[in-house]
PDB file of N, CA and C in Angstrom:
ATOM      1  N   UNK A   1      24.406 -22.670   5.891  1.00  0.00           N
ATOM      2  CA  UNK A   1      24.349 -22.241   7.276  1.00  0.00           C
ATOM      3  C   UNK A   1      25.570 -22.813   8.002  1.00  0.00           C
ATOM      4  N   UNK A   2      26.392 -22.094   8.853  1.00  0.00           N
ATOM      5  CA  UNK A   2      27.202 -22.491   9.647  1.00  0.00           C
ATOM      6  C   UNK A   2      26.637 -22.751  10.489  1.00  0.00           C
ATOM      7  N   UNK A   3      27.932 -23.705  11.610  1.00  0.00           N
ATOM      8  CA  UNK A   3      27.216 -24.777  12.602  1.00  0.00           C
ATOM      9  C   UNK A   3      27.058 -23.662  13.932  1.00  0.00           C
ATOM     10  N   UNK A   4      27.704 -22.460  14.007  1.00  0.00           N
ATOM     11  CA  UNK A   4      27.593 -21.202  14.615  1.00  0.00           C
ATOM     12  C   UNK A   4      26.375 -20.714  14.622  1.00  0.00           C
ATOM     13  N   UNK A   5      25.741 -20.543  13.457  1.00  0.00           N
ATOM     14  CA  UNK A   5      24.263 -19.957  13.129  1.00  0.00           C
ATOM     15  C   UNK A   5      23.335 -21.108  13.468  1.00  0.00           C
ATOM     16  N   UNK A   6      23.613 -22.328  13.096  1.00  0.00           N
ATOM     17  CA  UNK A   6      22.492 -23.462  13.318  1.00  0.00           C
ATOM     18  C   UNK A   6      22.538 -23.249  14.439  1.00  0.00           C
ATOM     19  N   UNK A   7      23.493 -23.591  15.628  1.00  0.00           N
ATOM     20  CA  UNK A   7      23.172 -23.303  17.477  1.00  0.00           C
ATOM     21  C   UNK A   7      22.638 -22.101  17.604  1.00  0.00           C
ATOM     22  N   UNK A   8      22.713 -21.078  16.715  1.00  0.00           N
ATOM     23  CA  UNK A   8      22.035 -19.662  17.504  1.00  0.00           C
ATOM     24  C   UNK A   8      20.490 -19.992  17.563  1.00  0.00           C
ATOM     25  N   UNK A   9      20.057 -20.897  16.085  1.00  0.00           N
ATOM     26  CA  UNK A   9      19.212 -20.310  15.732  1.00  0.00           C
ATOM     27  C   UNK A   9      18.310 -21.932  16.657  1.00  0.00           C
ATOM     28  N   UNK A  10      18.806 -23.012  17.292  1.00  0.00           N
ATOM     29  CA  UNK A  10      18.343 -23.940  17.835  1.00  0.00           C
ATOM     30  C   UNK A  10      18.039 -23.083  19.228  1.00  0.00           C
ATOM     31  N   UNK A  11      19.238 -22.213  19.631  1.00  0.00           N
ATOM     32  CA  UNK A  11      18.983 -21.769  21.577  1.00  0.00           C
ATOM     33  C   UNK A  11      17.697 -20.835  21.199  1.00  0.00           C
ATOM     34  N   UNK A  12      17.972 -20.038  19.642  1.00  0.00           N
ATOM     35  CA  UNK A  12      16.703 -19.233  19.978  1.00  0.00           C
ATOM     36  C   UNK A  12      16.174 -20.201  20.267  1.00  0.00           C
ATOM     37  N   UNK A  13      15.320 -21.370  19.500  1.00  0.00           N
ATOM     38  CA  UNK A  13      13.931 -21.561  19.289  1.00  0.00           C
ATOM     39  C   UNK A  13      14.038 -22.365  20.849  1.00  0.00           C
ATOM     40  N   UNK A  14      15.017 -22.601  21.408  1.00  0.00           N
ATOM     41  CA  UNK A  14      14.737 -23.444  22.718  1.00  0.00           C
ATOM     42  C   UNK A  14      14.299 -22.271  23.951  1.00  0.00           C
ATOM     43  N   UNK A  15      14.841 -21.215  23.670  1.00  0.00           N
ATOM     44  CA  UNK A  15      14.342 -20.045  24.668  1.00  0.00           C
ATOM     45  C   UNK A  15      13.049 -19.809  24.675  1.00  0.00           C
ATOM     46  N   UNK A  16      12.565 -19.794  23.358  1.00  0.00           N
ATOM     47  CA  UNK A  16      11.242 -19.724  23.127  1.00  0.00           C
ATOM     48  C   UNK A  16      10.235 -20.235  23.493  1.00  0.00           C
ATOM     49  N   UNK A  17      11.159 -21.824  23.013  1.00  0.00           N
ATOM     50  CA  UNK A  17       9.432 -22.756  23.735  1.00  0.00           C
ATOM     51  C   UNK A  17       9.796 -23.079  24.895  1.00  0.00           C
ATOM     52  N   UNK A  18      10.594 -22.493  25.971  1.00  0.00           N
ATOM     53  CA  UNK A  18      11.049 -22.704  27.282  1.00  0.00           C
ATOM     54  C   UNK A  18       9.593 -21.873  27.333  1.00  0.00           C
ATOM     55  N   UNK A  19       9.536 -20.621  27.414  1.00  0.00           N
ATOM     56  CA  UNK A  19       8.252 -19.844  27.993  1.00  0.00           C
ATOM     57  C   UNK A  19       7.165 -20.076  27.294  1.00  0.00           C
ATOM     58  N   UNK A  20       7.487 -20.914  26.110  1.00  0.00           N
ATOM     59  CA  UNK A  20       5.964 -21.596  26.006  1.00  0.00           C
ATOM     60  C   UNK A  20       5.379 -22.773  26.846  1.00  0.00           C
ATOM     61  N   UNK A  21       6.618 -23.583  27.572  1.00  0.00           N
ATOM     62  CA  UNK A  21       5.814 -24.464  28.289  1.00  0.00           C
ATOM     63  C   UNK A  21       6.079 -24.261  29.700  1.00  0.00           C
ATOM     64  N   UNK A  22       6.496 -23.218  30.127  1.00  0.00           N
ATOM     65  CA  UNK A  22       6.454 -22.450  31.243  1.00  0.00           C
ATOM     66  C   UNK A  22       4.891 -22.053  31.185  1.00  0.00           C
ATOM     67  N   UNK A  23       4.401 -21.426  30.293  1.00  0.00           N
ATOM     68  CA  UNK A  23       3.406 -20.627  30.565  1.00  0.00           C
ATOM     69  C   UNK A  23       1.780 -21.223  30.617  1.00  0.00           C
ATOM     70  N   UNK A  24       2.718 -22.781  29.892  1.00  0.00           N
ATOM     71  CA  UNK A  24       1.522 -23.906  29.513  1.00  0.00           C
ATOM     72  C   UNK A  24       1.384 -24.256  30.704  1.00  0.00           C
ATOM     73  N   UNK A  25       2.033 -24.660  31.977  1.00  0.00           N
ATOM     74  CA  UNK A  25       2.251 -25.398  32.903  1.00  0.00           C
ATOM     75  C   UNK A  25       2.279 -24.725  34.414  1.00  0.00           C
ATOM     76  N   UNK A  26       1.851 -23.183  34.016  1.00  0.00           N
ATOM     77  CA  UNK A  26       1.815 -22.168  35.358  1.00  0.00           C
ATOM     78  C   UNK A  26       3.099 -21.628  35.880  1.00  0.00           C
ATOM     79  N   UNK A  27       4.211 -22.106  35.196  1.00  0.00           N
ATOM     80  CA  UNK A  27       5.397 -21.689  36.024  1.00  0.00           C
ATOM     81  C   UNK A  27       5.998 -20.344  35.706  1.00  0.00           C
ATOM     82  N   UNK A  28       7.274 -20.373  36.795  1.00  0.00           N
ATOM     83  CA  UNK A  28       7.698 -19.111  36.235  1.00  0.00           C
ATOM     84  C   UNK A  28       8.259 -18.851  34.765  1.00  0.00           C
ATOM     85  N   UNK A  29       7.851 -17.514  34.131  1.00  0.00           N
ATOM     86  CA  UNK A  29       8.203 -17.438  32.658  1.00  0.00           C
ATOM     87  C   UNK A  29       9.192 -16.710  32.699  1.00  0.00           C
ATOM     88  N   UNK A  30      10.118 -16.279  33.615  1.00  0.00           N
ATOM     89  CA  UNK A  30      10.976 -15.059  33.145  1.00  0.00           C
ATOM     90  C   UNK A  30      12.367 -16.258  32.858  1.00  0.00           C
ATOM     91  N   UNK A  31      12.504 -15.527  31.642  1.00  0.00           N
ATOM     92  CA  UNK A  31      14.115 -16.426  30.849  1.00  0.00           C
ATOM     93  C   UNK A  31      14.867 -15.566  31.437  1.00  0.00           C
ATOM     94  N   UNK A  32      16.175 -16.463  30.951  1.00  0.00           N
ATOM     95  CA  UNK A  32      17.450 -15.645  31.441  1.00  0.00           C
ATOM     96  C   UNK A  32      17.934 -14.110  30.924  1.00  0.00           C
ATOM     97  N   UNK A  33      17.937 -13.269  31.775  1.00  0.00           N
ATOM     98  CA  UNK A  33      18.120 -11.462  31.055  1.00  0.00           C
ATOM     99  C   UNK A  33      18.779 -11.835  30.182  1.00  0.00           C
ATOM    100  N   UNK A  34      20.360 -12.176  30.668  1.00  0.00           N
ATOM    101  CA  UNK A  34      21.391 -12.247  29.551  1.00  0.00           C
ATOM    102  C   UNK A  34      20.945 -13.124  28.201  1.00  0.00           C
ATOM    103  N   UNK A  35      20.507 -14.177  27.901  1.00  0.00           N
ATOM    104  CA  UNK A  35      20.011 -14.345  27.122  1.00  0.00           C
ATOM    105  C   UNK A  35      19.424 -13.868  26.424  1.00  0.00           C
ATOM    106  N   UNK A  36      17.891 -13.507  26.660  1.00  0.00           N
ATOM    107  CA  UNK A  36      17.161 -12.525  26.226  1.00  0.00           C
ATOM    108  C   UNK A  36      17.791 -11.425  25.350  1.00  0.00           C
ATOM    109  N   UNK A  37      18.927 -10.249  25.793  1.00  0.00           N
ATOM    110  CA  UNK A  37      19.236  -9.672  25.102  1.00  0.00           C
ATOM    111  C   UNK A  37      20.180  -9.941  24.484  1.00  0.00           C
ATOM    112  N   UNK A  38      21.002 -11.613  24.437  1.00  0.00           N
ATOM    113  CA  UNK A  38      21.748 -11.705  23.152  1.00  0.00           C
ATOM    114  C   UNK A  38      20.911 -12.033  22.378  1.00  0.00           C
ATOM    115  N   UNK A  39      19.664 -12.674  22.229  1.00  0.00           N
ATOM    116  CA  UNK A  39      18.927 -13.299  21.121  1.00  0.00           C
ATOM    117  C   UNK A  39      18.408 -11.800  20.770  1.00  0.00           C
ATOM    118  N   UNK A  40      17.875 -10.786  21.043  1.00  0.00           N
ATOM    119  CA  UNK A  40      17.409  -9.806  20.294  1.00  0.00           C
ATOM    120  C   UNK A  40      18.584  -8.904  20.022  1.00  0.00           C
ATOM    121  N   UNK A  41      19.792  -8.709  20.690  1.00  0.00           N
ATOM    122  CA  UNK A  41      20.665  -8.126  20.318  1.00  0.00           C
ATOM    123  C   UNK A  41      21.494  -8.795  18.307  1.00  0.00           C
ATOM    124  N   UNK A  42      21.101 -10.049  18.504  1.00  0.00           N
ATOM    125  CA  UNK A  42      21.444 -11.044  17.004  1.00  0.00           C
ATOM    126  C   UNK A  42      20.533 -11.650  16.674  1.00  0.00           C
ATOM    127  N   UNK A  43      19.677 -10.972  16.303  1.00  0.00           N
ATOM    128  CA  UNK A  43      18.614 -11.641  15.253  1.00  0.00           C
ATOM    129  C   UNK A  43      18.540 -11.196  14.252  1.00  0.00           C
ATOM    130  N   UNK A  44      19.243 -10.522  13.833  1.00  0.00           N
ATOM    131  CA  UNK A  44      19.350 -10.396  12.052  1.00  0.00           C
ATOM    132  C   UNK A  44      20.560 -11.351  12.037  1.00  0.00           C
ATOM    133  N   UNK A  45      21.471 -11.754  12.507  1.00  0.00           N
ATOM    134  CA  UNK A  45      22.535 -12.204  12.267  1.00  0.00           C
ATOM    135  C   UNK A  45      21.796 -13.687  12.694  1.00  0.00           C
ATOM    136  N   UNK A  46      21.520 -13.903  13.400  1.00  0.00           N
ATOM    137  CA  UNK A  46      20.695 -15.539  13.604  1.00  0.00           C
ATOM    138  C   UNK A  46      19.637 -15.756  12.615  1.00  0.00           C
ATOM    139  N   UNK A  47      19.203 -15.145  12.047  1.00  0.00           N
ATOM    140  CA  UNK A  47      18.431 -15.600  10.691  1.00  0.00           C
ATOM    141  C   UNK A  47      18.602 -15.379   9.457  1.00  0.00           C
ATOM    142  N   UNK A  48      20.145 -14.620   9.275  1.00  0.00           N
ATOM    143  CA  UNK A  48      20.597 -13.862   8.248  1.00  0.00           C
ATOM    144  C   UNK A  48      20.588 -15.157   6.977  1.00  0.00           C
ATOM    145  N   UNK A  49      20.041 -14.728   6.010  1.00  0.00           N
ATOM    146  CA  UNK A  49      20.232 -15.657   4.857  1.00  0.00           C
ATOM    147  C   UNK A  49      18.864 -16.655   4.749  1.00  0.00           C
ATOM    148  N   UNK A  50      18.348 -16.921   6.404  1.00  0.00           N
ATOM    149  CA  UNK A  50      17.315 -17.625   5.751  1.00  0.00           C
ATOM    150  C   UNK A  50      15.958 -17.104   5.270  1.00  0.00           C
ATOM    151  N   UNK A  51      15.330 -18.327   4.945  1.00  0.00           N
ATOM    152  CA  UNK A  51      13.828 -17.758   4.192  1.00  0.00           C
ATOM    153  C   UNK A  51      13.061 -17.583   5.082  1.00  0.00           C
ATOM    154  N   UNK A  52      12.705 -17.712   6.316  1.00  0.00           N
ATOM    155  CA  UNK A  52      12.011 -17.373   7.185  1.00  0.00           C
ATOM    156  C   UNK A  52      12.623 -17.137   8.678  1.00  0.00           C
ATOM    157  N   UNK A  53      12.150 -15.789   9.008  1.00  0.00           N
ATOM    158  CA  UNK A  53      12.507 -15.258  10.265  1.00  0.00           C
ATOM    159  C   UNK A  53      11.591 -14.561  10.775  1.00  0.00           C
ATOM    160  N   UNK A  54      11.856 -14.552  12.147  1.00  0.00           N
ATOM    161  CA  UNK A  54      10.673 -13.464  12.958  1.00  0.00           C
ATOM    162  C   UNK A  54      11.330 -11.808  12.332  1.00  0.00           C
ATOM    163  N   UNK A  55      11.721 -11.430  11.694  1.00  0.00           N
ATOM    164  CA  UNK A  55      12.532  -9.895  11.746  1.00  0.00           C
ATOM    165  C   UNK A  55      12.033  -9.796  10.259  1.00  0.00           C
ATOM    166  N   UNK A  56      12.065 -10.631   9.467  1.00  0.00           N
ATOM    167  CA  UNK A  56      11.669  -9.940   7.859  1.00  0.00           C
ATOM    168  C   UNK A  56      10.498  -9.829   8.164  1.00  0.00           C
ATOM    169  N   UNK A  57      10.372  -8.691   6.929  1.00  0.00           N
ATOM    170  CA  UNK A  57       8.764  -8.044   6.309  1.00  0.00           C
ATOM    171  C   UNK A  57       8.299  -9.095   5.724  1.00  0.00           C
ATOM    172  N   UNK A  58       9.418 -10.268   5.186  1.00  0.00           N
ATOM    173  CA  UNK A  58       8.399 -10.726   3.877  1.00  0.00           C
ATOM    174  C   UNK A  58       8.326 -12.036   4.123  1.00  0.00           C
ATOM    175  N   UNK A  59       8.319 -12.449   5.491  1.00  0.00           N
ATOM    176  CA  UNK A  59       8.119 -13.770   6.146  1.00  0.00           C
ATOM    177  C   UNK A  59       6.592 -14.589   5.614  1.00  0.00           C
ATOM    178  N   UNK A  60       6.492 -15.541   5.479  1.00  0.00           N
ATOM    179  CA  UNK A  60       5.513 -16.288   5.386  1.00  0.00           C
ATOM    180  C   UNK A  60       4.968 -16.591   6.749  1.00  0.00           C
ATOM    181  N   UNK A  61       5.549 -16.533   7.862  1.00  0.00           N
ATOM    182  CA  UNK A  61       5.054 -16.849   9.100  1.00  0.00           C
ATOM    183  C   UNK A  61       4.575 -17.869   8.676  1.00  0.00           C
ATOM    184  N   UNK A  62       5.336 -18.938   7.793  1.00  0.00           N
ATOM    185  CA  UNK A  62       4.978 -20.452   7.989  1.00  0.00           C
ATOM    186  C   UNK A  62       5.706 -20.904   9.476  1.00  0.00           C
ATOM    187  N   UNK A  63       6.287 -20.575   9.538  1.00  0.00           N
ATOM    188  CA  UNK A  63       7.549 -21.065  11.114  1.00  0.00           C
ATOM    189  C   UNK A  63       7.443 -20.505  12.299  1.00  0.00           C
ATOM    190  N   UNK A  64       7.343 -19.424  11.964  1.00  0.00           N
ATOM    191  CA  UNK A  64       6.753 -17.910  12.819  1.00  0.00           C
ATOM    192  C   UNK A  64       5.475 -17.261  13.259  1.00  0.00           C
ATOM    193  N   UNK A  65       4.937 -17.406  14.100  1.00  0.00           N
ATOM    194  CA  UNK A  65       3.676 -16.622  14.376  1.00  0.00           C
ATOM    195  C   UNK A  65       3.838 -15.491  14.144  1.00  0.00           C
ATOM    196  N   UNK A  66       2.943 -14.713  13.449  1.00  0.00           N
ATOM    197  CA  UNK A  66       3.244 -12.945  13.148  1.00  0.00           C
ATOM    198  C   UNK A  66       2.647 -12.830  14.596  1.00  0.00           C
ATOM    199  N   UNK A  67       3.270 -11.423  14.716  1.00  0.00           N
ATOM    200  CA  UNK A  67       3.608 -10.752  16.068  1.00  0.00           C
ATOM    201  C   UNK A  67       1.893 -10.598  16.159  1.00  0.00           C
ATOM    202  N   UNK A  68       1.826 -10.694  17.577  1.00  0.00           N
ATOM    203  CA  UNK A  68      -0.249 -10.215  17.751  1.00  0.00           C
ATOM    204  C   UNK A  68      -0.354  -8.496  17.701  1.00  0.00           C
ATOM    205  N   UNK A  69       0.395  -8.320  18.529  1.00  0.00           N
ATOM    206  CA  UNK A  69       0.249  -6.458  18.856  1.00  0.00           C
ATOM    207  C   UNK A  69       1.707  -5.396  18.189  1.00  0.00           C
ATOM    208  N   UNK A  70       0.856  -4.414  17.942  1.00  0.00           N
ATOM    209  CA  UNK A  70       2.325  -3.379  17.598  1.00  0.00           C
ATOM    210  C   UNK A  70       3.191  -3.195  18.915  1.00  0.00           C
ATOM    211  N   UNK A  71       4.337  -2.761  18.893  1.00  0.00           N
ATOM    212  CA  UNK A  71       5.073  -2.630  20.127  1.00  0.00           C
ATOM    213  C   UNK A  71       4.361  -1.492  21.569  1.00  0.00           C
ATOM    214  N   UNK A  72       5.314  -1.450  22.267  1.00  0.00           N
ATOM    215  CA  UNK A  72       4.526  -1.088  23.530  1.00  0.00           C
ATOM    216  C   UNK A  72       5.297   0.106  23.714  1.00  0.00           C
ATOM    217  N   UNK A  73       5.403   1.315  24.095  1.00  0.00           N
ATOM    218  CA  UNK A  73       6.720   1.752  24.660  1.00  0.00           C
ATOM    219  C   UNK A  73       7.076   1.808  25.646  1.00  0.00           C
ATOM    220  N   UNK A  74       8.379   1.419  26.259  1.00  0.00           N
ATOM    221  CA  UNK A  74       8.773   1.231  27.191  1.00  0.00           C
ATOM    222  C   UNK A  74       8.604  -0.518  27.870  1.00  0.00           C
ATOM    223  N   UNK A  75       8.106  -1.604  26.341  1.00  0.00           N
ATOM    224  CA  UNK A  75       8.401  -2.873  26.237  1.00  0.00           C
ATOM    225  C   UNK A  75       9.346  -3.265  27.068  1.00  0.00           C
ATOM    226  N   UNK A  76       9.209  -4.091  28.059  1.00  0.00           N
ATOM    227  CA  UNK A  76      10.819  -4.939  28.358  1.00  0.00           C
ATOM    228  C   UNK A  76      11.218  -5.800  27.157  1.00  0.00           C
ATOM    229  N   UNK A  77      12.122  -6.086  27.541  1.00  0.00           N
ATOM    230  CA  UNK A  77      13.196  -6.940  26.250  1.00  0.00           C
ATOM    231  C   UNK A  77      12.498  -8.319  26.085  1.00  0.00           C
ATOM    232  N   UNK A  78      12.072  -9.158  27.157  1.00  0.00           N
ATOM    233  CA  UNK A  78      11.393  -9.959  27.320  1.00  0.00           C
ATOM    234  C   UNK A  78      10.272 -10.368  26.372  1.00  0.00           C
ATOM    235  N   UNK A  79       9.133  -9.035  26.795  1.00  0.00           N
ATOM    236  CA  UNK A  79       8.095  -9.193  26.104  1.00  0.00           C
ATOM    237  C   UNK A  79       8.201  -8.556  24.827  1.00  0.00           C
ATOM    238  N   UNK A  80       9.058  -7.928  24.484  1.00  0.00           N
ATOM    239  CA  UNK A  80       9.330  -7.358  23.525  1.00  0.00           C
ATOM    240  C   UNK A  80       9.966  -8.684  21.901  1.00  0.00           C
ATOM    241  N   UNK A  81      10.767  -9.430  22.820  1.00  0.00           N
ATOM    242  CA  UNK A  81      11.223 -10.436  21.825  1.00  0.00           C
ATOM    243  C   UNK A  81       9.999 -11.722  21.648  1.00  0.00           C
ATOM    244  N   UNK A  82       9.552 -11.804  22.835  1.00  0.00           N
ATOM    245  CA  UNK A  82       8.150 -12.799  22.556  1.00  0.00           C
ATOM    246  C   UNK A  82       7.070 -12.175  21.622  1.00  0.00           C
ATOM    247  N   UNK A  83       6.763 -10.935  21.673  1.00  0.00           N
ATOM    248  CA  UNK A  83       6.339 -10.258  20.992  1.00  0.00           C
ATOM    249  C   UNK A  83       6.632 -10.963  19.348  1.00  0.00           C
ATOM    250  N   UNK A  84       7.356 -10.371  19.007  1.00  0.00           N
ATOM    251  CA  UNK A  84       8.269 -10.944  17.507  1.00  0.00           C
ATOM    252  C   UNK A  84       8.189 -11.665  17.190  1.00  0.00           C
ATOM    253  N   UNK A  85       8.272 -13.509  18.144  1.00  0.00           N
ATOM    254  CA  UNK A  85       7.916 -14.056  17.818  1.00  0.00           C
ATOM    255  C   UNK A  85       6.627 -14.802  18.084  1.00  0.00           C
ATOM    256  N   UNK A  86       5.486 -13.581  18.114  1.00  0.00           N
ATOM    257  CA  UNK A  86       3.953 -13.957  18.130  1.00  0.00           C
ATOM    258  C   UNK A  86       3.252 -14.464  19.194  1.00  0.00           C
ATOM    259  N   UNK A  87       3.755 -14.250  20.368  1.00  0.00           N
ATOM    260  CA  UNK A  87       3.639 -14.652  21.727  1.00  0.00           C
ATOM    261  C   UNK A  87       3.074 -13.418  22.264  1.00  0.00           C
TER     262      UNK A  87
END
């Protein structure tokens, strides 16, 4: 892993549990747009190579919560990437 991919793949997981303890704690949950759609715009490329990701079929969801619901249409990006990762 490059030290490029290790930071992608640390801001994901920090975006993540930002609205997990946003949501633990009543506050506001909306992350940053721009963010949001670079992390779903590169998530094959932020997990590329490893053994577990929210985007493979053949995840163990040891790391990952499998997603609860099929998609929505007309998902925002938001809930759409929390989605993915089992939120």
């Amino acid at each position: 892993m490059t030290g490029e991919q290790a930071l992608a793949v640390r801001t994901t997981d920090a975006a993540i549990h930002t609205w997990d303890l946003a949501r633990a704690v009543n506050a506001p949950e909306k992350l940053d747009p721009e963010l949001v759609a670079w992390i779903e715009e590169h998530l094959a490329e932020i997990y590329a190579g490893l053994a577990e990701s929210p985007v493979s079929a053949g995840t163990t969801h040891r790391f990952f919560a499998a997603p609860g619901a099929p998609p929505v249409a007309g998902e925002a990006r938001q809930a759409r990437l929390l989605r993915l990762f089992g939120r």
